[in-house]
N, C-alpha and C. Protein backbone atom coordinates (compact mmCIF):
# COMPACT_ATOMS: atom_id res chain seq x y z
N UNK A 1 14.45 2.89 -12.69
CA UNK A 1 13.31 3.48 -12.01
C UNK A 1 13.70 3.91 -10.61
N UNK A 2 12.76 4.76 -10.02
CA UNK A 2 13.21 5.68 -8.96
C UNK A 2 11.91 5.42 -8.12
N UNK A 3 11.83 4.97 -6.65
CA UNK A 3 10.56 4.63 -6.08
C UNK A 3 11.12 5.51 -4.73
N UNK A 4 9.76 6.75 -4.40
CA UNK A 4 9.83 7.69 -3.44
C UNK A 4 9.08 7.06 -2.33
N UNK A 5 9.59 7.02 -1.58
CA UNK A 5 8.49 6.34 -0.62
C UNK A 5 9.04 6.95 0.79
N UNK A 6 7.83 6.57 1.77
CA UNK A 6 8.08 7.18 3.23
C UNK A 6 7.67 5.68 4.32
N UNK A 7 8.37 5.66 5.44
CA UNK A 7 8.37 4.08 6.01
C UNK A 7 6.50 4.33 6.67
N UNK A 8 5.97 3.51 6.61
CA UNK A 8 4.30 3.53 7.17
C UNK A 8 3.94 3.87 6.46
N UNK A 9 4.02 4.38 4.84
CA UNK A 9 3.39 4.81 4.10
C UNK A 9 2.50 3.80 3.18
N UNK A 10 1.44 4.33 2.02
CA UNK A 10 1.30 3.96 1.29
C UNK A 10 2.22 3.23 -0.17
N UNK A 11 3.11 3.70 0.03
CA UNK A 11 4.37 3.46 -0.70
C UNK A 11 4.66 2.21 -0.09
N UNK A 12 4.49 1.60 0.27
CA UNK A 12 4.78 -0.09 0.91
C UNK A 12 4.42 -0.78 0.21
N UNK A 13 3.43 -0.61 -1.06
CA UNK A 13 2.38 -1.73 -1.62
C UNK A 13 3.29 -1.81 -3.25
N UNK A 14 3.46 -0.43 -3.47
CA UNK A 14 5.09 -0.81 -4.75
C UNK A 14 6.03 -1.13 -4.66
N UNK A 15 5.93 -0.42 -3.57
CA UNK A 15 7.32 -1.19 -3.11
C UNK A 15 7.95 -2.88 -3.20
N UNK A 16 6.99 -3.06 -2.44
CA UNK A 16 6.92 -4.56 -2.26
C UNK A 16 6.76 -5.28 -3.89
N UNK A 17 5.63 -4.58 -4.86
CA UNK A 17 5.55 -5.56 -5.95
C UNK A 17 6.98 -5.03 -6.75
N UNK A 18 7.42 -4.27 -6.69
CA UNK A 18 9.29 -4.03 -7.40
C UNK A 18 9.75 -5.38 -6.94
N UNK A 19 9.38 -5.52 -5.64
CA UNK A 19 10.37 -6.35 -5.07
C UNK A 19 10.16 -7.89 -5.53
N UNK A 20 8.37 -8.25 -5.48
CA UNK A 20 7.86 -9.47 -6.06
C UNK A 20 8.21 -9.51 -7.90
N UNK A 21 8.64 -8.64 -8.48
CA UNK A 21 8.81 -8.70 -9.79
C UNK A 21 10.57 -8.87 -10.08
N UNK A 22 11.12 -8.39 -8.93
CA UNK A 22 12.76 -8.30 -9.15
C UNK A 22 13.45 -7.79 -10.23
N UNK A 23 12.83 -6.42 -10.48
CA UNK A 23 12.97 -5.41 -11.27
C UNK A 23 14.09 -4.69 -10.52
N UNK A 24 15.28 -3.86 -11.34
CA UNK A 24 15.98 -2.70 -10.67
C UNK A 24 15.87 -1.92 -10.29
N UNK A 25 15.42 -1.09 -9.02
CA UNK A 25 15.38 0.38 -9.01
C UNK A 25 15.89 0.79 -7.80
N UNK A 26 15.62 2.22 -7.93
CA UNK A 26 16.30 2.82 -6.40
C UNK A 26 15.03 3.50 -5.84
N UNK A 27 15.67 3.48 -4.53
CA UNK A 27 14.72 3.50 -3.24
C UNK A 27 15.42 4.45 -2.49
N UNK A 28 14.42 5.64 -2.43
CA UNK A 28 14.51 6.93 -2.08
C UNK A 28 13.45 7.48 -1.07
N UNK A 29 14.16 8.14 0.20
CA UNK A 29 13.22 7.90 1.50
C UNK A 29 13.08 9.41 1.27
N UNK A 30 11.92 9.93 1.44
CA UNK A 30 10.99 11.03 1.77
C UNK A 30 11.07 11.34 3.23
N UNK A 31 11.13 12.28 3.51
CA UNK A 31 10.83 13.16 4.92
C UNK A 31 9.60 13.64 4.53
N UNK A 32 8.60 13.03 5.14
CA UNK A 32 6.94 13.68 4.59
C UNK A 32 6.43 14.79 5.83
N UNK A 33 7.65 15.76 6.37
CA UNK A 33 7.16 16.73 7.16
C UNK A 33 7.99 17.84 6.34
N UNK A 34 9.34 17.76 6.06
CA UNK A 34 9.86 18.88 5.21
C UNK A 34 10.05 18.84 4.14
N UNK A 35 9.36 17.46 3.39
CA UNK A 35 9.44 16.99 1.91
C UNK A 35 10.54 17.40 1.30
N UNK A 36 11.78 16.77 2.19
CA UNK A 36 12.85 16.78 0.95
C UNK A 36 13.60 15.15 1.07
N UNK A 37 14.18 14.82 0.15
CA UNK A 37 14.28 13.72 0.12
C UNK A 37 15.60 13.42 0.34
N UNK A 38 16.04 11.81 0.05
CA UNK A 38 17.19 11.32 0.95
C UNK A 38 18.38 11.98 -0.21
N UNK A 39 18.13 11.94 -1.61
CA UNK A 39 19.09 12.63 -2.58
C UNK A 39 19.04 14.36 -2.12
N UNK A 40 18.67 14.93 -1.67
CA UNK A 40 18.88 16.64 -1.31
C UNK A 40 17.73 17.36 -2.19
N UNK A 41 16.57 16.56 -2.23
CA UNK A 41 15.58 17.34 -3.49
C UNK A 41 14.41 17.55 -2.54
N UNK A 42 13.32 18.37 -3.09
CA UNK A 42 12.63 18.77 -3.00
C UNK A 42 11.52 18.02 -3.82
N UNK A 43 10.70 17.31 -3.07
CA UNK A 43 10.29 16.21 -3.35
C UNK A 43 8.85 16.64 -4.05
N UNK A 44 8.35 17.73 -3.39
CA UNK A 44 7.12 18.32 -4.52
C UNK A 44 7.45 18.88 -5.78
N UNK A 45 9.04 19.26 -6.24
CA UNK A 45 9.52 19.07 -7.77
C UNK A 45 9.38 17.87 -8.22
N UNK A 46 9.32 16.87 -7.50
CA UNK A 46 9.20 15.30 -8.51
C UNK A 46 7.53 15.65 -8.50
N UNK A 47 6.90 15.25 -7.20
CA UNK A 47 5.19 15.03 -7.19
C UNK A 47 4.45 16.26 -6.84
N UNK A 48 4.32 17.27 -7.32
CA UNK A 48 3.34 18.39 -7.11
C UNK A 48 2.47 18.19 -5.82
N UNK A 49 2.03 17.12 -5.73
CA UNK A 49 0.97 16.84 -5.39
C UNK A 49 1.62 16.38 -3.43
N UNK A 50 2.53 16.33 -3.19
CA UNK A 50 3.84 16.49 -2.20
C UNK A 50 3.61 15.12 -1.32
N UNK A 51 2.94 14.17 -1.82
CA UNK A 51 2.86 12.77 -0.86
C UNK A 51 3.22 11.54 -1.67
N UNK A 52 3.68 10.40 -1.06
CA UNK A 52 4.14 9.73 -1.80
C UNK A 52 2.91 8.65 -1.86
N UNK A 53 3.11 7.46 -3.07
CA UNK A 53 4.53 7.28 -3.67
C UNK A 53 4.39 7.71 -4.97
N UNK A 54 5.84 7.93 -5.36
CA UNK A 54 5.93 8.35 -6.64
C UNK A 54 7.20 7.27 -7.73
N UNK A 55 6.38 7.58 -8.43
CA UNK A 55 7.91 6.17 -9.26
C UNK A 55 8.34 6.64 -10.65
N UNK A 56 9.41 7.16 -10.72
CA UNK A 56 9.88 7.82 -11.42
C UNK A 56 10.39 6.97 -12.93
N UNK A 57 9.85 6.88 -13.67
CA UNK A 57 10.25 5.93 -15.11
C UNK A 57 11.83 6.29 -16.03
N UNK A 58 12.29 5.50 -16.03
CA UNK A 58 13.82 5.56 -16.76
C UNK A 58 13.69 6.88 -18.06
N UNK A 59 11.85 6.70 -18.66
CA UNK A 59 12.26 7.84 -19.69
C UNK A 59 12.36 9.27 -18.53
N UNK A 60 11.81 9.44 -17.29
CA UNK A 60 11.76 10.77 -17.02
C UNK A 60 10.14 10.72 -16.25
N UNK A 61 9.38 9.81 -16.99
CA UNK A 61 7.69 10.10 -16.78
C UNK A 61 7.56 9.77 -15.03
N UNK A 62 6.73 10.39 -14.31
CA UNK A 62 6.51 10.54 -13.35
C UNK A 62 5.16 9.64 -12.84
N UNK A 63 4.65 8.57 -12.36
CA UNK A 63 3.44 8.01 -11.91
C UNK A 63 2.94 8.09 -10.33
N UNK A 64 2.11 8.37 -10.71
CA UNK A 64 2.04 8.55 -8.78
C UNK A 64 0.45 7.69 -8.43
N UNK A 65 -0.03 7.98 -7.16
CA UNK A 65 -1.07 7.30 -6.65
C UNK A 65 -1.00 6.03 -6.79
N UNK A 66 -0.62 5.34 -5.93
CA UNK A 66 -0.48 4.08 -5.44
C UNK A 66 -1.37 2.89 -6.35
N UNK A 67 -2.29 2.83 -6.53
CA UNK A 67 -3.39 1.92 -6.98
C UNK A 67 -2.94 1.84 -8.93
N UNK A 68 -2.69 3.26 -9.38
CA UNK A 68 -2.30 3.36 -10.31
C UNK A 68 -0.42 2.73 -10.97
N UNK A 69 0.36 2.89 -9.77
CA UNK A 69 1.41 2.27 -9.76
C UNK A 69 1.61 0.35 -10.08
N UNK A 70 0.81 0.52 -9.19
CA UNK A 70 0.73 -0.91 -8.64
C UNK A 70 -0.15 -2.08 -10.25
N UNK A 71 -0.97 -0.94 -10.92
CA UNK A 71 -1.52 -1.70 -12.41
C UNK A 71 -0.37 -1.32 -12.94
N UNK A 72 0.41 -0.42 -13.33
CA UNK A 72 1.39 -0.29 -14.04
C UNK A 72 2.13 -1.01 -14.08
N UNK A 73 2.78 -1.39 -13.02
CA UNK A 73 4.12 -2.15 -13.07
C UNK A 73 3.25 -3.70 -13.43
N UNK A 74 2.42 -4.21 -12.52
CA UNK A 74 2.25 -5.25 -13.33
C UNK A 74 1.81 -5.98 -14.97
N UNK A 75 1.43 -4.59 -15.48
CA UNK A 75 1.00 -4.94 -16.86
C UNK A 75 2.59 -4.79 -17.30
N UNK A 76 3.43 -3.77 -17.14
CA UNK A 76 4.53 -3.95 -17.46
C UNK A 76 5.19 -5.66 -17.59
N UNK A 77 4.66 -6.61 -17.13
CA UNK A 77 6.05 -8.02 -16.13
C UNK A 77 3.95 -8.90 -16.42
N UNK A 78 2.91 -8.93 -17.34
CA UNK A 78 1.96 -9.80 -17.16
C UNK A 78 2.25 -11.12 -16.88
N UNK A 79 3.52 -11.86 -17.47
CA UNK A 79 4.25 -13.19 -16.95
C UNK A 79 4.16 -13.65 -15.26
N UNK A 80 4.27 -12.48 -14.82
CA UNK A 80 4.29 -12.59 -13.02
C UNK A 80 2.84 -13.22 -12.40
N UNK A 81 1.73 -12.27 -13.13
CA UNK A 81 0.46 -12.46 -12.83
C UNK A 81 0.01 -12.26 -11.67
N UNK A 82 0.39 -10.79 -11.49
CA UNK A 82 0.31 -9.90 -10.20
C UNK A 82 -0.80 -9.23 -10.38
N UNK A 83 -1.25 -9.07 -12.14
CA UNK A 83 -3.17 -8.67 -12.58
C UNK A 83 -3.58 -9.28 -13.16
N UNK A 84 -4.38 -9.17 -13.47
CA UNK A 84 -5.22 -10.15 -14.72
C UNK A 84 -5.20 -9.26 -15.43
N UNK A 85 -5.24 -9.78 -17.35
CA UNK A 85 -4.97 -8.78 -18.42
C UNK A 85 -6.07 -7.63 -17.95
N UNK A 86 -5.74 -6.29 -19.09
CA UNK A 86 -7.15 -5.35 -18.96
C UNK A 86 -7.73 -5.83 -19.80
N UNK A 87 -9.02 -5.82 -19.65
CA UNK A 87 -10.20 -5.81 -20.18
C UNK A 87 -11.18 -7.53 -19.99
N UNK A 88 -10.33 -8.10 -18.99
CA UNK A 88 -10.97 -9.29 -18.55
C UNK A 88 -12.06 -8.96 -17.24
N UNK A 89 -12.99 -9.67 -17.11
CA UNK A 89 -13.79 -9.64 -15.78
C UNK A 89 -12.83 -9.67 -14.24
N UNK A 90 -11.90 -10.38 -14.50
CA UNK A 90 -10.88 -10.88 -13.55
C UNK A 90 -10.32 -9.16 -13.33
N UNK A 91 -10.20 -8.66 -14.60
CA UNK A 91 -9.48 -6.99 -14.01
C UNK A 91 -10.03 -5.72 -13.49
N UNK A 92 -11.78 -6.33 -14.20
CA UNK A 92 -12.68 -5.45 -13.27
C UNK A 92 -12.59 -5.69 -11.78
N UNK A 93 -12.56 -7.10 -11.54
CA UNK A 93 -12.31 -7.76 -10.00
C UNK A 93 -11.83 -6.88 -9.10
N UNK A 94 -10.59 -7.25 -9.93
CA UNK A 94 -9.23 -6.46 -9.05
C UNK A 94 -9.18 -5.05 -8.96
N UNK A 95 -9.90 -4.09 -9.88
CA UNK A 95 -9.58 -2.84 -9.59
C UNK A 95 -10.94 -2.31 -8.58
N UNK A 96 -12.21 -3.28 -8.50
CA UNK A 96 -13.02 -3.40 -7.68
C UNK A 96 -12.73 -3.28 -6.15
N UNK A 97 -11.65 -4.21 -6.07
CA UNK A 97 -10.88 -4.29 -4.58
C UNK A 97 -10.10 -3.31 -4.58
N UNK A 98 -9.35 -2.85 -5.31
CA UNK A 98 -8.07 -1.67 -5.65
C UNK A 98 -9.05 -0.46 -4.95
N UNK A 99 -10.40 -0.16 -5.50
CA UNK A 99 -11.09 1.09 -5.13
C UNK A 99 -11.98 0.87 -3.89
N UNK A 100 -11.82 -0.37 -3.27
CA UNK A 100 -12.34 -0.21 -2.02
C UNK A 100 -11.58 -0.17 -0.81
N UNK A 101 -10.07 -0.73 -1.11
CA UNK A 101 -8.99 -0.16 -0.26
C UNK A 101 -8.88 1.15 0.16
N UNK A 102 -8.91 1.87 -1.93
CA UNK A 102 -8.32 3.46 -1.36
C UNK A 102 -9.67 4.21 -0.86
N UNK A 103 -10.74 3.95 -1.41
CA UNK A 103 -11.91 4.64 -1.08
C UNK A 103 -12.46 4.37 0.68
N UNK A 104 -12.28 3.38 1.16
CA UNK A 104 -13.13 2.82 2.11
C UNK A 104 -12.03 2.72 3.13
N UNK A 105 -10.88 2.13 3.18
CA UNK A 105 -9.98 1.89 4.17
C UNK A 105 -8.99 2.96 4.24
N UNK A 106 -8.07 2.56 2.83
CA UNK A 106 -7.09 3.63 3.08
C UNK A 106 -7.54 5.08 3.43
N UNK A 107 -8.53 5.70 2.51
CA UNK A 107 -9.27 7.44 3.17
C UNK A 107 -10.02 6.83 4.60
N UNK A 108 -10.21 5.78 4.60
CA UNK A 108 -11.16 6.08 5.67
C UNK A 108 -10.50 5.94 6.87
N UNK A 109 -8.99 5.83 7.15
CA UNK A 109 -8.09 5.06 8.40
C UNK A 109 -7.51 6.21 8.13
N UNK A 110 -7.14 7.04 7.16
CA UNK A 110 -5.87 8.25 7.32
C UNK A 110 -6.69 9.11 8.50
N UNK A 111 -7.53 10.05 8.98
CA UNK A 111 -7.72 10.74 9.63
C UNK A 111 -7.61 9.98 11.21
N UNK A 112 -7.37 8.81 11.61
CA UNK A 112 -6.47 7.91 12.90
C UNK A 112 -5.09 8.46 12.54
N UNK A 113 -4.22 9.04 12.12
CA UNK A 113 -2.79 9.62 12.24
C UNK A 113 -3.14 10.71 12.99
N UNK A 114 -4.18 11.28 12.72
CA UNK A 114 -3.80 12.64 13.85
C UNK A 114 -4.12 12.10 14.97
N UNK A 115 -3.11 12.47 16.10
CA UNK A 115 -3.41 12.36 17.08
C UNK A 115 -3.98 13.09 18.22
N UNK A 116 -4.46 14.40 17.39
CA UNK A 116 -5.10 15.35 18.00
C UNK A 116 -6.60 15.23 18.01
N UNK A 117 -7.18 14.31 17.18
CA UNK A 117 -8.46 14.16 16.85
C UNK A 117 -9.04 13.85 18.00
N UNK A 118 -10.38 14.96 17.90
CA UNK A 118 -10.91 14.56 19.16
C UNK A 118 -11.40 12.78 19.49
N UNK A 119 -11.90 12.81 20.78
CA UNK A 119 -12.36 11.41 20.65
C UNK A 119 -13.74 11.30 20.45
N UNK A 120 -14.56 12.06 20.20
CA UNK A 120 -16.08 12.02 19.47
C UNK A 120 -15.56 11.40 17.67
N UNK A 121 -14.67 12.18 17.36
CA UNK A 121 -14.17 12.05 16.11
C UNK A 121 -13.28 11.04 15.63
N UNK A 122 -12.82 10.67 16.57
CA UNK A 122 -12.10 9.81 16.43
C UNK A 122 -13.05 8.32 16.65
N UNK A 123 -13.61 8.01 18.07
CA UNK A 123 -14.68 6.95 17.58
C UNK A 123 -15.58 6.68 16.82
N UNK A 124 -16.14 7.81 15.81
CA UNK A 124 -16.90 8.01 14.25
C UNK A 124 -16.11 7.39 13.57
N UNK A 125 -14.65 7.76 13.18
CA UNK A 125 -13.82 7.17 12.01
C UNK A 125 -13.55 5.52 12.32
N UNK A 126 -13.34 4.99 13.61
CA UNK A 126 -13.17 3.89 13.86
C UNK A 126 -14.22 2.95 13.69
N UNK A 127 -15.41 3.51 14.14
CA UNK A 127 -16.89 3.01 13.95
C UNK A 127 -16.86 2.30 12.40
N UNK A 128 -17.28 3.35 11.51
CA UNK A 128 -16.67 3.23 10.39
C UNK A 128 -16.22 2.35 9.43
N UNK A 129 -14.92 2.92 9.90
CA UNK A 129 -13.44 1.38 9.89
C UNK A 129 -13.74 0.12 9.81
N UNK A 130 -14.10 -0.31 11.28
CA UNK A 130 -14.61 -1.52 11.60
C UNK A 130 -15.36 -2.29 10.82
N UNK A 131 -16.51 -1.00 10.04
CA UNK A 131 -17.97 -2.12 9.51
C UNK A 131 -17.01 -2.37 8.17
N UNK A 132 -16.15 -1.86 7.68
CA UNK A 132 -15.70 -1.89 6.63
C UNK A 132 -14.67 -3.38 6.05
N UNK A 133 -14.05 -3.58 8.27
CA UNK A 133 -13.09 -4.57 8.28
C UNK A 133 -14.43 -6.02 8.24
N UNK A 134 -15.24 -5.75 9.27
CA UNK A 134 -16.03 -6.82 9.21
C UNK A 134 -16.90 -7.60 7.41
N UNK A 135 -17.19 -5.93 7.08
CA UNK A 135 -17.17 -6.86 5.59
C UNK A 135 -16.36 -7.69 4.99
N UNK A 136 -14.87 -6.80 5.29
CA UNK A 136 -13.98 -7.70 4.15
C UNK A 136 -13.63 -9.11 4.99
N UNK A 137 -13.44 -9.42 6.27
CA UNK A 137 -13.89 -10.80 6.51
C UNK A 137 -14.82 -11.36 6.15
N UNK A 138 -16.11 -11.08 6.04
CA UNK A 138 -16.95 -11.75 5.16
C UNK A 138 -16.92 -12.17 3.99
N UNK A 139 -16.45 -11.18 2.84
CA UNK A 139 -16.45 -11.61 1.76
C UNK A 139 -14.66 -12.41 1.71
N UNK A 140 -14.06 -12.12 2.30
CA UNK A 140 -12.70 -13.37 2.25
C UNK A 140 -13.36 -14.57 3.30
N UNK A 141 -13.34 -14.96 3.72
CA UNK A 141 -13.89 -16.10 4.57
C UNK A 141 -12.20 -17.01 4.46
N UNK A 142 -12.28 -17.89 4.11
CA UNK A 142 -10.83 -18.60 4.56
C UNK A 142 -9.84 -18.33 3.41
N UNK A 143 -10.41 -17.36 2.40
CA UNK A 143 -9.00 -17.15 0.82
C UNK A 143 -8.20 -16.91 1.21
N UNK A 144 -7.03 -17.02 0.70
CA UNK A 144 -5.65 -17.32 1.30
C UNK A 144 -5.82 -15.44 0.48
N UNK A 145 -5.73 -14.90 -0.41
CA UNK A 145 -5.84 -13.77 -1.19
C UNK A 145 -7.13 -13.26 -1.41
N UNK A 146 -7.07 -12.03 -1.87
CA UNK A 146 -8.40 -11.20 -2.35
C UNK A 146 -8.88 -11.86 -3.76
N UNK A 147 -7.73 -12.14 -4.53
CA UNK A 147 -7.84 -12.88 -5.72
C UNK A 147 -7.69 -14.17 -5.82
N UNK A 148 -7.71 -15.09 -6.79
CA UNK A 148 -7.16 -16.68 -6.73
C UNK A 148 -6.08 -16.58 -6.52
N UNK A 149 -4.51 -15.84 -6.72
CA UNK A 149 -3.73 -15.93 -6.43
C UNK A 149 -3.21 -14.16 -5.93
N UNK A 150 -2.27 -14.38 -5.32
CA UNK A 150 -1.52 -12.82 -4.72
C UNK A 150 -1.13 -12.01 -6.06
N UNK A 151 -1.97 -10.85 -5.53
CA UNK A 151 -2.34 -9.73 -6.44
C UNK A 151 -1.53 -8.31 -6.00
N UNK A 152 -1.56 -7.61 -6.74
CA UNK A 152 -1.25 -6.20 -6.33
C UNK A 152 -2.32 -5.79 -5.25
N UNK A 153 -3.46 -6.38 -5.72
CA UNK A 153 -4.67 -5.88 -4.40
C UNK A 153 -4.16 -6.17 -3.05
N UNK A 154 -3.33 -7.62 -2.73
CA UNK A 154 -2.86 -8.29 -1.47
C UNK A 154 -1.80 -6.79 -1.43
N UNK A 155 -0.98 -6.64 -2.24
CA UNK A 155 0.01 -5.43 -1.35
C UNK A 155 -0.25 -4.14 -0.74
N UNK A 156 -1.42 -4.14 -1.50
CA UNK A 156 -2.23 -3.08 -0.91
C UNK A 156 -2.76 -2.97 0.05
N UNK A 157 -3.79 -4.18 0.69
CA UNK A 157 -4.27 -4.57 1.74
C UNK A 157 -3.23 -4.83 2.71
N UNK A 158 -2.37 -5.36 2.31
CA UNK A 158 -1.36 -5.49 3.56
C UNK A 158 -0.85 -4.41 4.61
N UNK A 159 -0.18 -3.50 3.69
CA UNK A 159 0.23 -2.07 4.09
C UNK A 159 -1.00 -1.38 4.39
N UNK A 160 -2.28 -1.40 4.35
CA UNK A 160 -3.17 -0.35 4.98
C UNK A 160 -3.38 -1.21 6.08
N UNK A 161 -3.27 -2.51 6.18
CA UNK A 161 -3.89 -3.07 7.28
C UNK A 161 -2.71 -3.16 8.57
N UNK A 162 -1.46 -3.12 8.08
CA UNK A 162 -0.13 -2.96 9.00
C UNK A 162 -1.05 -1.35 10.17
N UNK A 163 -1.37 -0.39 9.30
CA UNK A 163 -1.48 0.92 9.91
C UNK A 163 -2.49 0.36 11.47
N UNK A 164 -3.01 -0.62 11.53
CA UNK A 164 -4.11 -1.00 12.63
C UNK A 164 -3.09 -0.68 13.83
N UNK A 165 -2.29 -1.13 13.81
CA UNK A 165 -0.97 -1.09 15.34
C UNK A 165 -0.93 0.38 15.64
N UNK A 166 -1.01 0.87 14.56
CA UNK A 166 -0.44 2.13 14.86
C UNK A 166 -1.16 3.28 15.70
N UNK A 167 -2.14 2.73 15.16
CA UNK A 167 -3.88 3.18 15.62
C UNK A 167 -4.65 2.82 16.99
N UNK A 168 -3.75 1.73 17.60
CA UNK A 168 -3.86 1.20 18.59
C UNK A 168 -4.99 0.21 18.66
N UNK A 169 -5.43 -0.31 17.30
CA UNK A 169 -6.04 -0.97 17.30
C UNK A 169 -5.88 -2.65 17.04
N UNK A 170 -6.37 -3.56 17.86
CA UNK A 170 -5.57 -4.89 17.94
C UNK A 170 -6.36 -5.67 17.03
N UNK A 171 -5.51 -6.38 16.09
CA UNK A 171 -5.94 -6.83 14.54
C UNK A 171 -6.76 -8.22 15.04
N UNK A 172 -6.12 -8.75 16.29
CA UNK A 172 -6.81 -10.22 16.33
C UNK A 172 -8.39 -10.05 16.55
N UNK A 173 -8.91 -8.42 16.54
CA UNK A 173 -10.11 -8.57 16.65
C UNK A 173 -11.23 -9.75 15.25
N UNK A 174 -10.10 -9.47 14.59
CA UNK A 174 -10.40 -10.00 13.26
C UNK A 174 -9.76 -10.87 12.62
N UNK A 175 -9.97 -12.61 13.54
CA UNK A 175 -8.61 -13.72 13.28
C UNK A 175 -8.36 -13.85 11.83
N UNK A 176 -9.43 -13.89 10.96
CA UNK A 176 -9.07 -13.33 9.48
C UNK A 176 -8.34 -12.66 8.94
N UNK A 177 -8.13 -11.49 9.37
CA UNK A 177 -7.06 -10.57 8.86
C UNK A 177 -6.34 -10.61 9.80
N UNK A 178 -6.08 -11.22 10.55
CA UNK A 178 -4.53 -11.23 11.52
C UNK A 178 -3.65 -12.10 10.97
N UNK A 179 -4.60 -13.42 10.07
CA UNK A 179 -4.19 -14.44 9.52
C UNK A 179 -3.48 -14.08 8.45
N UNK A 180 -4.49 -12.91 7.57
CA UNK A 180 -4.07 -12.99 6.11
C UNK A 180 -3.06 -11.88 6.45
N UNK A 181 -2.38 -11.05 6.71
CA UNK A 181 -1.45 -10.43 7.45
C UNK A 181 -0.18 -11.17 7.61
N UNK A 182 0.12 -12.21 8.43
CA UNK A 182 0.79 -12.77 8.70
C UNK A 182 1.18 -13.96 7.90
N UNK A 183 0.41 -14.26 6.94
CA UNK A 183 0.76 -15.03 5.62
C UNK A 183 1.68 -14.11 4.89
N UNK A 184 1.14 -12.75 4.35
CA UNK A 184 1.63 -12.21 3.29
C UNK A 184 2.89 -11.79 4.24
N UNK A 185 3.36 -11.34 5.30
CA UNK A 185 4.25 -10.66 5.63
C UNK A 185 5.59 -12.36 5.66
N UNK A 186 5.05 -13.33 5.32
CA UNK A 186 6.02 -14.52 5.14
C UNK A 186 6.58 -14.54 4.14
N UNK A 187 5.75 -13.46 2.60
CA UNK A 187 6.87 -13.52 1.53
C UNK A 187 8.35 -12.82 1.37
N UNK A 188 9.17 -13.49 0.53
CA UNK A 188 10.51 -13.26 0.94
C UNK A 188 10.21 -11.37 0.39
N UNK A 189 9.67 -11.04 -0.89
CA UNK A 189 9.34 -9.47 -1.27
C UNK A 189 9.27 -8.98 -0.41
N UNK A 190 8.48 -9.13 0.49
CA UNK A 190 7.64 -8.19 1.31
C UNK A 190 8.70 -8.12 2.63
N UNK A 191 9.33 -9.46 3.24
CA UNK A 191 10.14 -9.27 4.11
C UNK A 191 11.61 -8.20 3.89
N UNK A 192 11.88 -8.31 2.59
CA UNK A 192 12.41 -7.61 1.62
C UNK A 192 12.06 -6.10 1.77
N UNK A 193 10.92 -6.15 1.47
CA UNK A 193 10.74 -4.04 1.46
C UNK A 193 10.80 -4.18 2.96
N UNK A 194 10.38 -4.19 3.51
CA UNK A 194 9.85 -3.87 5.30
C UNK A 194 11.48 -4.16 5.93
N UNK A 195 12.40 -4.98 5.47
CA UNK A 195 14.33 -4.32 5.59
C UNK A 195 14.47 -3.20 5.30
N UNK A 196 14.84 -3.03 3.52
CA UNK A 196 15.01 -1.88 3.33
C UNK A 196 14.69 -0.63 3.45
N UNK A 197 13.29 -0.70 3.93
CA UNK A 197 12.21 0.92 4.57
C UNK A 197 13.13 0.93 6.10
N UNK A 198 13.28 -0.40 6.29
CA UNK A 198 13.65 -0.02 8.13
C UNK A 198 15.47 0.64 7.68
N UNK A 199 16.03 0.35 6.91
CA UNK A 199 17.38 0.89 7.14
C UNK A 199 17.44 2.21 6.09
N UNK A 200 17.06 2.04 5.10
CA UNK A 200 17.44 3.86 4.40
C UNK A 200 17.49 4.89 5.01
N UNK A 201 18.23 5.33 5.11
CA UNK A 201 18.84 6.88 5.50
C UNK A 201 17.78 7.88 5.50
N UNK A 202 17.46 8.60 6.49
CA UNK A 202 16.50 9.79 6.54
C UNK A 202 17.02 11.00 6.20
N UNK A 203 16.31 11.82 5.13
CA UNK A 203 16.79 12.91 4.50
C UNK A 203 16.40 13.90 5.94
């Protein structure tokens, strides 16, 4: 397998479960301004769609969108118990949280990258943000995870919630998620991807 990814990206959250499953693959850095990649390609020939991540399958098949990756590989490895089977309540759970990451946080924090955004516009999206972070402290209260145990949902949450620094926004507003942050960034996986993103070669 072939995992496209860009460092700060969404691509952090497969990354990382490749890494929690200790599966083989290669790790291929994206330039997400001239989309060509660290092999000499043209990275919207792999993903049309020209953003990562993309994970390229040994037959050839191409998967993309993050949330969708992230069920894949674990139904692939169910022994790990990174999902709960499909068609359990436990997997409605999880893809429950899966669609409030990408729907609510992840879309709702991407328009904080521009840094051109005005600041009327920019304190709307943060506004926002916030009521979104204050829920999910509520409904986690002291869980060590989103699930009974660390899920693909946790890799997900992790990597959108890393983006807060970037944003200039200071996480201890929310000792909850500064907490659960700093738990997950203790697994050896995760310390694992967040090496290898920091050293791969820029195409």
């Amino acid at each position: 397998m072939k995992l496209y990814f860009a460092p700060m990206a969404c691509s952090l959250a497969p990354h990382i479960i490749l890494r929690e499953l200790g599966v083989p693959f290669e790790l291929i850095r994206v330039n997400n301004q001239t989309k060509r990649t660290a092999d000499r390609q043209d990275f919207r020939d792999i993903n049309p769609k020209g953003y990562v991540a993309a994970l390229v399958l040994d037959n050839g098949q191409v998967l993309s969108e993050g949330p969708v990756i992230l069920q894949y590989l674990a139904d692939q490895h169910p022994e790990a118990g990174l999902a709960p089977a499909n068609g359990t309540w436990e997997r409605v759970r999880l893809q429950e949280w899966l669609n409030f990451i990408t729907a609510e946080l992840h879309a709702g924090s991407a328009p904080l990258f521009n840094r051109a955004l005005p600041l009327e516009a920019r304190t709307w999206f943060e506004a926002r943000l916030f009521m979104r972070l204050d829920y999910l402290v509520q409904v986690m209260g002291d869980g060590a995870f989103l699930m009974p145990s660390f899920s693909v949902a946790d890799a997900y949450l992790f990597t959108v919630l890393r983006w807060l620094a970037v944003f200039d926004i200071d996480i201890a507003r929310w000792p909850v998620l500064q907490r659960y942050v700093q738990r997950i960034e203790q697994r050896p996986a995760v310390q694992s991807a967040l090496a290898a993103e920091a050293t791969t070669s820029v195409p």
